[in-house]
N, C-alpha and C. Protein backbone atom coordinates (compact mmCIF):
# COMPACT_ATOMS: atom_id res chain seq x y z
N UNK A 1 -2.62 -18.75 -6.06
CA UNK A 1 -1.94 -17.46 -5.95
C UNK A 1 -2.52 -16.72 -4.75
N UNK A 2 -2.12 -16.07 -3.95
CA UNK A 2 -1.98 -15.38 -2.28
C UNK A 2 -3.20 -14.31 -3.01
N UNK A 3 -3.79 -13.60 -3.16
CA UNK A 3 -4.60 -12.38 -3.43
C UNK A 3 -4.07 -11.39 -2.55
N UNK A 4 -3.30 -11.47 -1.16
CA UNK A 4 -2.74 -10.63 -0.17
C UNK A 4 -1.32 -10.64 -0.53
N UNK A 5 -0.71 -9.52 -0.57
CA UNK A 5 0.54 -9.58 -0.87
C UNK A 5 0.69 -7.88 0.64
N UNK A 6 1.27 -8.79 1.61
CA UNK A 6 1.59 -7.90 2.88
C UNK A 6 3.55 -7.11 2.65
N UNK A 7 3.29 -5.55 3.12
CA UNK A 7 4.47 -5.37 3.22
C UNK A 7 4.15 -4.46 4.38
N UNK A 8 5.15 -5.20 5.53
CA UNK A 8 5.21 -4.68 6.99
C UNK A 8 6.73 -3.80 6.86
N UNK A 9 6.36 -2.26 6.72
CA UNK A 9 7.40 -1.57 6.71
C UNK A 9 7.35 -0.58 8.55
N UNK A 10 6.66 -0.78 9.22
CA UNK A 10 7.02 -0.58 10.15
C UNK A 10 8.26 -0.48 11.03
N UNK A 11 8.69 0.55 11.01
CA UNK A 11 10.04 0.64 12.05
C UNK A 11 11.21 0.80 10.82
N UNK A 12 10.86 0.57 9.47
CA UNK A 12 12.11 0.79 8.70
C UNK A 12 12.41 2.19 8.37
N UNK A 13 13.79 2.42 7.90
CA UNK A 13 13.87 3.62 7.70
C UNK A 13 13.61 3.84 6.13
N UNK A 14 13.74 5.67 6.07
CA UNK A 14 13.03 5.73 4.81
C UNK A 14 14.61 5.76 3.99
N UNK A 15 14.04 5.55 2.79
CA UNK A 15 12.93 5.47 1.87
C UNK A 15 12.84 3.71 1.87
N UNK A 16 12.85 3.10 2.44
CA UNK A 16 12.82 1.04 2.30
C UNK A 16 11.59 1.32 2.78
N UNK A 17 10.37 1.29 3.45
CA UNK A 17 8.92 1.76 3.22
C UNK A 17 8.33 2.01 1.93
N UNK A 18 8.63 2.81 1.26
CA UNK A 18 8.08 2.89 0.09
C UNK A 18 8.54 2.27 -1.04
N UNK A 19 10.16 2.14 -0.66
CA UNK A 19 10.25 1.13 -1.97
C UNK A 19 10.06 -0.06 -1.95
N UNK A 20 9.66 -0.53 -0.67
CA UNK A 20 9.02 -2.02 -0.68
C UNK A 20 7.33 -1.77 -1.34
N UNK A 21 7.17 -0.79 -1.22
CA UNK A 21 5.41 -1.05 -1.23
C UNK A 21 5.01 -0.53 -2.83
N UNK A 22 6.63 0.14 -3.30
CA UNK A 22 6.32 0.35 -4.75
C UNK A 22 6.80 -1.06 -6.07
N UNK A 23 7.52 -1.66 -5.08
CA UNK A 23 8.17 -2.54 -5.76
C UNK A 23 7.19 -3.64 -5.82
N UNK A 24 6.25 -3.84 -4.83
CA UNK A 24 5.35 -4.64 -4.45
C UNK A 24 4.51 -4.52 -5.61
N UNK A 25 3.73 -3.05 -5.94
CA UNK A 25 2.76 -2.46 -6.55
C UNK A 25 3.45 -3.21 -8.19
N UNK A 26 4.56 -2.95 -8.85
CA UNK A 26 5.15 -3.38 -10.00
C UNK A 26 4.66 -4.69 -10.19
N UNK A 27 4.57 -5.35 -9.03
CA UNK A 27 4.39 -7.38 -9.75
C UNK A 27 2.83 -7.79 -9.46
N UNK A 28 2.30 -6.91 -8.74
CA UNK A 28 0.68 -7.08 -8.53
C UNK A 28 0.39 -7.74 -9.89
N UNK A 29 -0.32 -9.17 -9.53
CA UNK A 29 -1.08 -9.38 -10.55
C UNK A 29 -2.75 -8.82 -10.70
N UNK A 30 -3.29 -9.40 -11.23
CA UNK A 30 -4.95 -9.24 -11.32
C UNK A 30 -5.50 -10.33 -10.48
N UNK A 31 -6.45 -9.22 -9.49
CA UNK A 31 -7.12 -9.71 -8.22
C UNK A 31 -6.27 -9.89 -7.09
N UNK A 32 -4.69 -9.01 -7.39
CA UNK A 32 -4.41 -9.11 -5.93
C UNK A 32 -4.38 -7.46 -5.41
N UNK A 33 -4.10 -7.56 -4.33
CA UNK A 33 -3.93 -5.69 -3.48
C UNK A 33 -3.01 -6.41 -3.07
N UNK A 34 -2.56 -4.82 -2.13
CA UNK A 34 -1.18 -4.92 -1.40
C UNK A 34 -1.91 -4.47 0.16
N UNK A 35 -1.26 -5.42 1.06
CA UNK A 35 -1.54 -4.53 2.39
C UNK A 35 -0.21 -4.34 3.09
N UNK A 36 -0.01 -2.66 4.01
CA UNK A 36 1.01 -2.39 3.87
C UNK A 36 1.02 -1.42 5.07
N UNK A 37 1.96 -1.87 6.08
CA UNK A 37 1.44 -1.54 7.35
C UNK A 37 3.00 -0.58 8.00
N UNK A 38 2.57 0.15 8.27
CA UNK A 38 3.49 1.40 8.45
C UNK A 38 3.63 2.17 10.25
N UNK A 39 4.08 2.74 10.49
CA UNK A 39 3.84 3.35 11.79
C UNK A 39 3.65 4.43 12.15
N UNK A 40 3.55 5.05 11.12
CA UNK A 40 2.77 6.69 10.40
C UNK A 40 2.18 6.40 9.21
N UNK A 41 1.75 7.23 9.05
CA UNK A 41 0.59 7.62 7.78
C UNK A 41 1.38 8.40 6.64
N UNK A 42 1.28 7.27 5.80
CA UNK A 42 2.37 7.99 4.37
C UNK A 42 1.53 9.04 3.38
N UNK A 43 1.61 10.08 3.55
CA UNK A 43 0.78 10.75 2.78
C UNK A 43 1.48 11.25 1.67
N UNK A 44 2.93 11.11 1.28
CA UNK A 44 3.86 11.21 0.22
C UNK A 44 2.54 10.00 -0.91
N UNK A 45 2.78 9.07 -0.36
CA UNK A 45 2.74 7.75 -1.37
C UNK A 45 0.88 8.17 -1.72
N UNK A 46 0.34 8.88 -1.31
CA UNK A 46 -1.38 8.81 -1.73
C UNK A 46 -0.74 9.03 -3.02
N UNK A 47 -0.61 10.59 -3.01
CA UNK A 47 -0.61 11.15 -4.79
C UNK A 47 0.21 10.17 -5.79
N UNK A 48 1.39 9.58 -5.30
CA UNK A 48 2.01 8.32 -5.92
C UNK A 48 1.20 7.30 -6.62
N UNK A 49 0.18 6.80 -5.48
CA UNK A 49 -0.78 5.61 -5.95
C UNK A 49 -2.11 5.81 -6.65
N UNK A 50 -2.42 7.93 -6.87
CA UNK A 50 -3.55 8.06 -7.59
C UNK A 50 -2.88 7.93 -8.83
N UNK A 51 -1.75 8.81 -9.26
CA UNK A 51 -1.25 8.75 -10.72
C UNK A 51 -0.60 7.35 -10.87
N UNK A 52 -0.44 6.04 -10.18
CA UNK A 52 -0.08 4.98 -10.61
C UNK A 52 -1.78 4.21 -11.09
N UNK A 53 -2.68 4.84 -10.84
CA UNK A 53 -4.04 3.69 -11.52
C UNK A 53 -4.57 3.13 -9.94
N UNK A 54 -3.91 3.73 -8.59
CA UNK A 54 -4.45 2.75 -7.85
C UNK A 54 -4.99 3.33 -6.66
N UNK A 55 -6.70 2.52 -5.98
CA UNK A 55 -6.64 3.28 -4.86
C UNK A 55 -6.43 2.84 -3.30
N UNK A 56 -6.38 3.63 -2.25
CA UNK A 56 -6.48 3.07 -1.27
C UNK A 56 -7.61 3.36 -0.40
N UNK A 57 -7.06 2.79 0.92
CA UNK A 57 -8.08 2.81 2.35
C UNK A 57 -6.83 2.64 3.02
N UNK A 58 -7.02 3.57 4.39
CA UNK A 58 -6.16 3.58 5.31
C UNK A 58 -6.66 3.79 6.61
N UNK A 59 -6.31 2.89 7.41
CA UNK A 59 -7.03 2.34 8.70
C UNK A 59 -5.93 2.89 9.88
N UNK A 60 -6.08 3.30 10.88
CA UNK A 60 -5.64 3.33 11.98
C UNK A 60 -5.71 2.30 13.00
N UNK A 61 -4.82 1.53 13.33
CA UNK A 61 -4.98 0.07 14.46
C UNK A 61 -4.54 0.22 15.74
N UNK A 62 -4.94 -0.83 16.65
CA UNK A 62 -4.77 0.05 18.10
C UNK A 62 -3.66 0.21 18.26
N UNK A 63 -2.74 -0.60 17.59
CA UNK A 63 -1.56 -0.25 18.27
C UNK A 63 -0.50 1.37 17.96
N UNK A 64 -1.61 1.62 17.13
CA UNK A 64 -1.07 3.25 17.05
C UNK A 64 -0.39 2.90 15.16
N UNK A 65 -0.13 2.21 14.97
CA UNK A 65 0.17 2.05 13.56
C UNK A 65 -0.94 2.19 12.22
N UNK A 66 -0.29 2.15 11.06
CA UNK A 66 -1.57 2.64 9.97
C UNK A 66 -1.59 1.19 8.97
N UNK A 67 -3.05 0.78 8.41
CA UNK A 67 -2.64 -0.08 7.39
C UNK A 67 -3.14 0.40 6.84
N UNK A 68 -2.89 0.08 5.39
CA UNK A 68 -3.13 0.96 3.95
C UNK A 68 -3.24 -0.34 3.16
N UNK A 69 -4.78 -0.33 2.64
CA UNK A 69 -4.57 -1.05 1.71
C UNK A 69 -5.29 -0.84 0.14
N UNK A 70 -4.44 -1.38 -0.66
CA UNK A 70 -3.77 -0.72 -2.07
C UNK A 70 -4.23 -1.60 -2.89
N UNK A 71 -4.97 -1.26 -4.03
CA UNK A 71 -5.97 -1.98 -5.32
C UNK A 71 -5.70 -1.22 -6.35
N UNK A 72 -5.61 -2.01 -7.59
CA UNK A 72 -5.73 -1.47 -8.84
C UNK A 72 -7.27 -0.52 -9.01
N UNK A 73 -7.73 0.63 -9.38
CA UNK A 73 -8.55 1.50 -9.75
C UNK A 73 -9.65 0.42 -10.34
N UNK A 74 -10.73 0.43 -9.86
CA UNK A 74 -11.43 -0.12 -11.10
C UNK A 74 -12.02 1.42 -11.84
N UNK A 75 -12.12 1.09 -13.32
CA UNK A 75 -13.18 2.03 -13.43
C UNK A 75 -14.40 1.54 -14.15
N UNK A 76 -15.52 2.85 -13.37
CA UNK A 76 -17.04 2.24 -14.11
C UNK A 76 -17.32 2.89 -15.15
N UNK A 77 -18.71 2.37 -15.67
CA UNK A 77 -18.99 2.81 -16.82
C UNK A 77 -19.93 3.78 -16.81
């Protein structure tokens, strides 16, 4: 099983960006993330992915685009 599950929404229009990367988030199994590469910085989808259980990291790359990548929450004890 892939542990990377990539969704290159770059250049699409909205809302197909997020509903790829939410639709993505639905079939995640255990031990995979999503990486999910955009050409702005989705700051709609943070609060989305805290109340879905999940967190991220979001990187800036040279080419001026953002990757975001998306994990189930662990929590500690």
């Amino acid at each position: 099983m892939k542990q990377e599950v990539l969704i290159d929404g770059r250049w699409l229009m909205p809302p197909e960006p997020m509903e790829k990367v939410l639709m993505a988030l639905d079939l995640l199994r255990p031990g995979q993330h999503v990486r999910f590469l955009l050409h702005r910085e989705p700051y709609p989808l943070y609060g989305i992915l805290a109340n879905m259980g999940f967190s991220h990291r979001t990187h800036l790359l040279a080419d001026g685009s953002y990757e975001i990548l998306i994990e189930a929450r662990t929590e500690s004890c």
